[in-house]
Protein backbone atom coordinates (compact mmCIF):
# COMPACT_ATOMS: atom_id res chain seq x y z
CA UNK A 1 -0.50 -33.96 -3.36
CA UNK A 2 -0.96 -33.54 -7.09
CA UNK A 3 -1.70 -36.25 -9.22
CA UNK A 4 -1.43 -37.81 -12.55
CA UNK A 5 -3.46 -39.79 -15.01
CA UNK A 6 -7.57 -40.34 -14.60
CA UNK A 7 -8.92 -40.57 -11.18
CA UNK A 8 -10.60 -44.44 -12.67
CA UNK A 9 -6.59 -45.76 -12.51
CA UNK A 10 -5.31 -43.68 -10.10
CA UNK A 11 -3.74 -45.19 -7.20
CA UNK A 12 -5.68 -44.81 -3.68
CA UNK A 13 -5.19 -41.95 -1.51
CA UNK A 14 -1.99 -42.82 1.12
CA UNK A 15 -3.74 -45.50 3.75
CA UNK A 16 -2.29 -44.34 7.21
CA UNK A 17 -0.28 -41.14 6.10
CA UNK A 18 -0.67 -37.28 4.96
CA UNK A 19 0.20 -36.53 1.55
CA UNK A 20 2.27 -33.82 3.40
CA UNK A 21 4.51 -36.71 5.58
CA UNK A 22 5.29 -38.41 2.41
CA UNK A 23 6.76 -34.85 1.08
CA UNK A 24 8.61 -34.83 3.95
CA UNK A 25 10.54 -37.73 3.65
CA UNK A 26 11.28 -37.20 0.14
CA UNK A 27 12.39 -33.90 0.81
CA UNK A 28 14.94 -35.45 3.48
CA UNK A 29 16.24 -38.01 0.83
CA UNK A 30 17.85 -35.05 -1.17
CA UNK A 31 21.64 -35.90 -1.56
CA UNK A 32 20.75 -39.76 -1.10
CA UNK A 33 21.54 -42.03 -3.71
CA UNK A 34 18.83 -44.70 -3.06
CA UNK A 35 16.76 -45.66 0.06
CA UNK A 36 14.38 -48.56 0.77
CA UNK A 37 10.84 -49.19 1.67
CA UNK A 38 12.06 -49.62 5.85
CA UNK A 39 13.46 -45.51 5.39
CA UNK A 40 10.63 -44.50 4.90
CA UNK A 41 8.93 -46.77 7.48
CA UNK A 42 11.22 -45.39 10.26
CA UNK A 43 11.21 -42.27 9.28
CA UNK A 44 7.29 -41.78 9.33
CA UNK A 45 6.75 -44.50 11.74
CA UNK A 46 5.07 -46.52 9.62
CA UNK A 47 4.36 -50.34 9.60
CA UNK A 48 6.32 -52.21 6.03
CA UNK A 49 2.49 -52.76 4.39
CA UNK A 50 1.95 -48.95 4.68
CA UNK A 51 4.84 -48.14 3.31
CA UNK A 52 4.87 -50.01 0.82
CA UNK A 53 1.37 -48.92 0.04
CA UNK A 54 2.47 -45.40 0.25
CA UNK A 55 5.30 -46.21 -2.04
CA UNK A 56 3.13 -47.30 -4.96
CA UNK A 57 1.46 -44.09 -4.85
CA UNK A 58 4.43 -41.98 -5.09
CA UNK A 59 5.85 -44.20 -7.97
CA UNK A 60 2.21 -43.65 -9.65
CA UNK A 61 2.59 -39.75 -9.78
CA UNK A 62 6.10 -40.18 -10.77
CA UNK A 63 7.69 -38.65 -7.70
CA UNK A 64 10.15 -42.06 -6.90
CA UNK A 65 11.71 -44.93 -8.94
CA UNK A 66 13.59 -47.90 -8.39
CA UNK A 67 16.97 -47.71 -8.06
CA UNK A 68 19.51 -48.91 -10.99
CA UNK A 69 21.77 -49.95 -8.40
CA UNK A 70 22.26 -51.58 -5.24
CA UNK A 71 24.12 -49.95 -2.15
CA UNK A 72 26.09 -52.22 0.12
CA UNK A 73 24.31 -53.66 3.11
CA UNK A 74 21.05 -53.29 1.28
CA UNK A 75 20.43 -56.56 2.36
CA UNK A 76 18.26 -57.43 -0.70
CA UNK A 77 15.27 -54.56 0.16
CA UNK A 78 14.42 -52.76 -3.41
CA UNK A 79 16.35 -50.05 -3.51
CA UNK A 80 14.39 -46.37 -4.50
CA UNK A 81 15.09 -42.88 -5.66
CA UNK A 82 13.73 -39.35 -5.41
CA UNK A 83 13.24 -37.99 -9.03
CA UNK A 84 13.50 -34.42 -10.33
CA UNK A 85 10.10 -34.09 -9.85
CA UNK A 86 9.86 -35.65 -6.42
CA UNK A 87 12.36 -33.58 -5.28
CA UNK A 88 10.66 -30.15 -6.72
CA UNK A 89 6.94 -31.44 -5.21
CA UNK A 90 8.95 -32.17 -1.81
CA UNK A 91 10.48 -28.32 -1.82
CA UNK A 92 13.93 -30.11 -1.25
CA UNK A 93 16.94 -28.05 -1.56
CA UNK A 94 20.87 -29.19 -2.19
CA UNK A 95 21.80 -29.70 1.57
CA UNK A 96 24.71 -26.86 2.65
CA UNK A 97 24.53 -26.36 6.33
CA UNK A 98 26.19 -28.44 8.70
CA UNK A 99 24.22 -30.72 11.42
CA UNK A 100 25.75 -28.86 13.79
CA UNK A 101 24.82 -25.37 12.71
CA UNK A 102 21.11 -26.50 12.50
CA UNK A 103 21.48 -27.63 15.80
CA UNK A 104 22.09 -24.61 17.23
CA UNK A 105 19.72 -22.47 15.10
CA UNK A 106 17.20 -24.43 16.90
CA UNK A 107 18.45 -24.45 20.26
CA UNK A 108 18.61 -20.45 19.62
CA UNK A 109 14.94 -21.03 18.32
CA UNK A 110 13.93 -22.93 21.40
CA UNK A 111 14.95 -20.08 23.70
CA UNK A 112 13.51 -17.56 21.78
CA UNK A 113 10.24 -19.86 22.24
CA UNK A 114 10.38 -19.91 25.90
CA UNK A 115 11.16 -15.78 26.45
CA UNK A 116 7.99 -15.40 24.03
CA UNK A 117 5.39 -17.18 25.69
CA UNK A 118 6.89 -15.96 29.02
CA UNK A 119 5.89 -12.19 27.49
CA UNK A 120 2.38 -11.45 28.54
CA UNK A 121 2.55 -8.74 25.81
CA UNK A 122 3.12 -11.42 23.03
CA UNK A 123 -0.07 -12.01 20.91
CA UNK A 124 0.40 -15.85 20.73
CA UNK A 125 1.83 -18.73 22.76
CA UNK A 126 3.35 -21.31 21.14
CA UNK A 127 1.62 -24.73 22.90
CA UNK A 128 3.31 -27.42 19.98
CA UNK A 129 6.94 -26.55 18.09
CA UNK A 130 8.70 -30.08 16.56
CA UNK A 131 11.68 -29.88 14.37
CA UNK A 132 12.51 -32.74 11.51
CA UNK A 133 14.20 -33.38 8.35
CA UNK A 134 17.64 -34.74 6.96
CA UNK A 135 19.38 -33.14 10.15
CA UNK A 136 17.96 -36.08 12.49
CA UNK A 137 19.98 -38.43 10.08
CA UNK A 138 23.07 -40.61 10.99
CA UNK A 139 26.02 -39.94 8.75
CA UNK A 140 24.70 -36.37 6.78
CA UNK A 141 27.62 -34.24 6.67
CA UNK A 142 25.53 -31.65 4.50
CA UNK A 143 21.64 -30.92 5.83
CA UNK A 144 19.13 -28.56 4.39
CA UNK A 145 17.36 -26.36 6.78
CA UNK A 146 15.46 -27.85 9.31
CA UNK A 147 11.36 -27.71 9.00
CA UNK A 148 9.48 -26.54 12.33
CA UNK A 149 5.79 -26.85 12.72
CA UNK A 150 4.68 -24.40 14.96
CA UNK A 151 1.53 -24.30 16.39
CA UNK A 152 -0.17 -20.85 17.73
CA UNK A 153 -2.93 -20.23 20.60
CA UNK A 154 -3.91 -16.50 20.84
CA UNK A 155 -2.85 -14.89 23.66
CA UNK A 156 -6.21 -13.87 24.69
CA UNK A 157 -7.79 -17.57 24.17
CA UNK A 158 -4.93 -18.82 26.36
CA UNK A 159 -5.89 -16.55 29.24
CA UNK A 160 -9.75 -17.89 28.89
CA UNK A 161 -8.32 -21.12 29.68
CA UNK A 162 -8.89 -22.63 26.51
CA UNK A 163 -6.13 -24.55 25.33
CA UNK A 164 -7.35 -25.74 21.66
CA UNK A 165 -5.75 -23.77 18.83
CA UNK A 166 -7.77 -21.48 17.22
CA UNK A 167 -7.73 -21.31 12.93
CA UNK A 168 -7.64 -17.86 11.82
CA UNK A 169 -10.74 -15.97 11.70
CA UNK A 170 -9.84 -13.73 8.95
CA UNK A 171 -7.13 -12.87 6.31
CA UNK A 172 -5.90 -10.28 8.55
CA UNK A 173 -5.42 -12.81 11.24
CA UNK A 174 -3.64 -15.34 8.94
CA UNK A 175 -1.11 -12.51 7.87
CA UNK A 176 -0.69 -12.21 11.94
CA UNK A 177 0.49 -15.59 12.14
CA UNK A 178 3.03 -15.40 9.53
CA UNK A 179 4.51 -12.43 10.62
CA UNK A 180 4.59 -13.65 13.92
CA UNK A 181 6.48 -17.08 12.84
CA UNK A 182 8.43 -14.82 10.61
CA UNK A 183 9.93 -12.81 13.62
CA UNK A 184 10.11 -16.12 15.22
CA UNK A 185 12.53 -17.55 12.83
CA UNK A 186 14.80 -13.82 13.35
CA UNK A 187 15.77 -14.28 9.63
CA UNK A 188 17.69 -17.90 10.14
CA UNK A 189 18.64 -19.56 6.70
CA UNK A 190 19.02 -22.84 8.82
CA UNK A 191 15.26 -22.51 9.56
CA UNK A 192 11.69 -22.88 7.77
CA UNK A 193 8.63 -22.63 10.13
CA UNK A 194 5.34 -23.89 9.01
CA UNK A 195 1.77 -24.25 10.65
CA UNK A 196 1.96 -27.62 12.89
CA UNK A 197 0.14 -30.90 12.31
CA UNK A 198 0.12 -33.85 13.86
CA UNK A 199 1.81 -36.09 11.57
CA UNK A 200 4.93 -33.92 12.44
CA UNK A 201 4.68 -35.24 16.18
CA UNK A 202 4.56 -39.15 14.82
CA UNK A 203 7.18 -39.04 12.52
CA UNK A 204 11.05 -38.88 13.81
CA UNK A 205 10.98 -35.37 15.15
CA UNK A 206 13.06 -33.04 17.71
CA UNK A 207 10.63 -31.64 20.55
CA UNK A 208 11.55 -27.96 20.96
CA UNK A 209 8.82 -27.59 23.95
């Protein structure tokens, strides 16, 4: 994550999170007005100290800021928001698809999962695929388009039996990957696949395998 100010007064490094999980929740806070410290705890899965940990460093680069007024039911937790530049770091985007319409981009995504690594021919199976985002949320009545980690095992590894995924080996095997997850998506705005990691699995997710 990028940061400000010297390294000397710099916050530490998130305790019990990827930079990349934080982004994540911002990004999924686009379109709220203010959200606590126990969001982003249930969201990541994340016990209060950690998130509250992970909340001073976000403050620190300037990404969130407390709230300059309280929602009802708050129940007295300090109430946050994303700013501008939390929300450009996070890749968030004004939400304009419906839940529903997400819903079934990914249920369309899911099947097109299972014909491809039924296809012998296909040069990867998929072996991980978990959706998240503002989607999963109670009460959103406008999403953005749901992220998908996606993770790859050559076709060719998988038949050795060897079921750890395999970083490219080249540039030309990288580009093989996108285009592959590229196809995958079959040009759905609803949809933005990315490599997997694990974080995605521990933070509220949608299995698609």
């Amino acid at each position: 994550m990028p940061s400000r100010g010297d390294s000397k007064t710099r916050p530490n490094p998130l305790p019990a999170i990827p930079a990349e999980a934080a982004l994540s929740f911002l990004k999924s806070t686009k379109g709220a007005l203010a959200w606590t410290a126990r969001d982003l705890a249930n969201t990541l899965k994340i016990n209060r100290r950690d998130a509250e940990q992970a909340l001073a460093f976000l403050q620190a680069q300037g990404y969130v800021q407390p709230a300059r007024h309280a929602e009802p039911g708050a129940r007295g937790d300090q109430q946050w928001m994303t700013t501008p530049a939390g929300e450009t770091v996070s890749g968030a985007k004004p939400p304009r698809f419906t839940p529903e319409s997400v819903q079934q981009a990914l249920a369309a995504l899911k099947d097109r999962i299972q014909q491809n690594n039924k296809n012998r021919q296909a040069p990867f199976r998929i072996t991980n695929a978990v959706a998240f985002g503002d989607f999963l949320l109670p009460d959103r009545a406008r999403v953005q388009s749901a992220d998908v980690g996606i993770r790859l095992l050559r076709r060719e590894d998988s038949q050795r039996k060897n079921t750890s995924p395999v970083e490219p080996r080249s540039a030309t095997d990288a580009k093989a990957e996108r285009n592959f997850l590229r196809e995958l998506r079959a040009k759905s705005t609803h949809l933005a696949l990315r490599t997997y990691a694990d974080w995605m699995r521990q933070c509220t997710h949608q299995d698609l395998l």
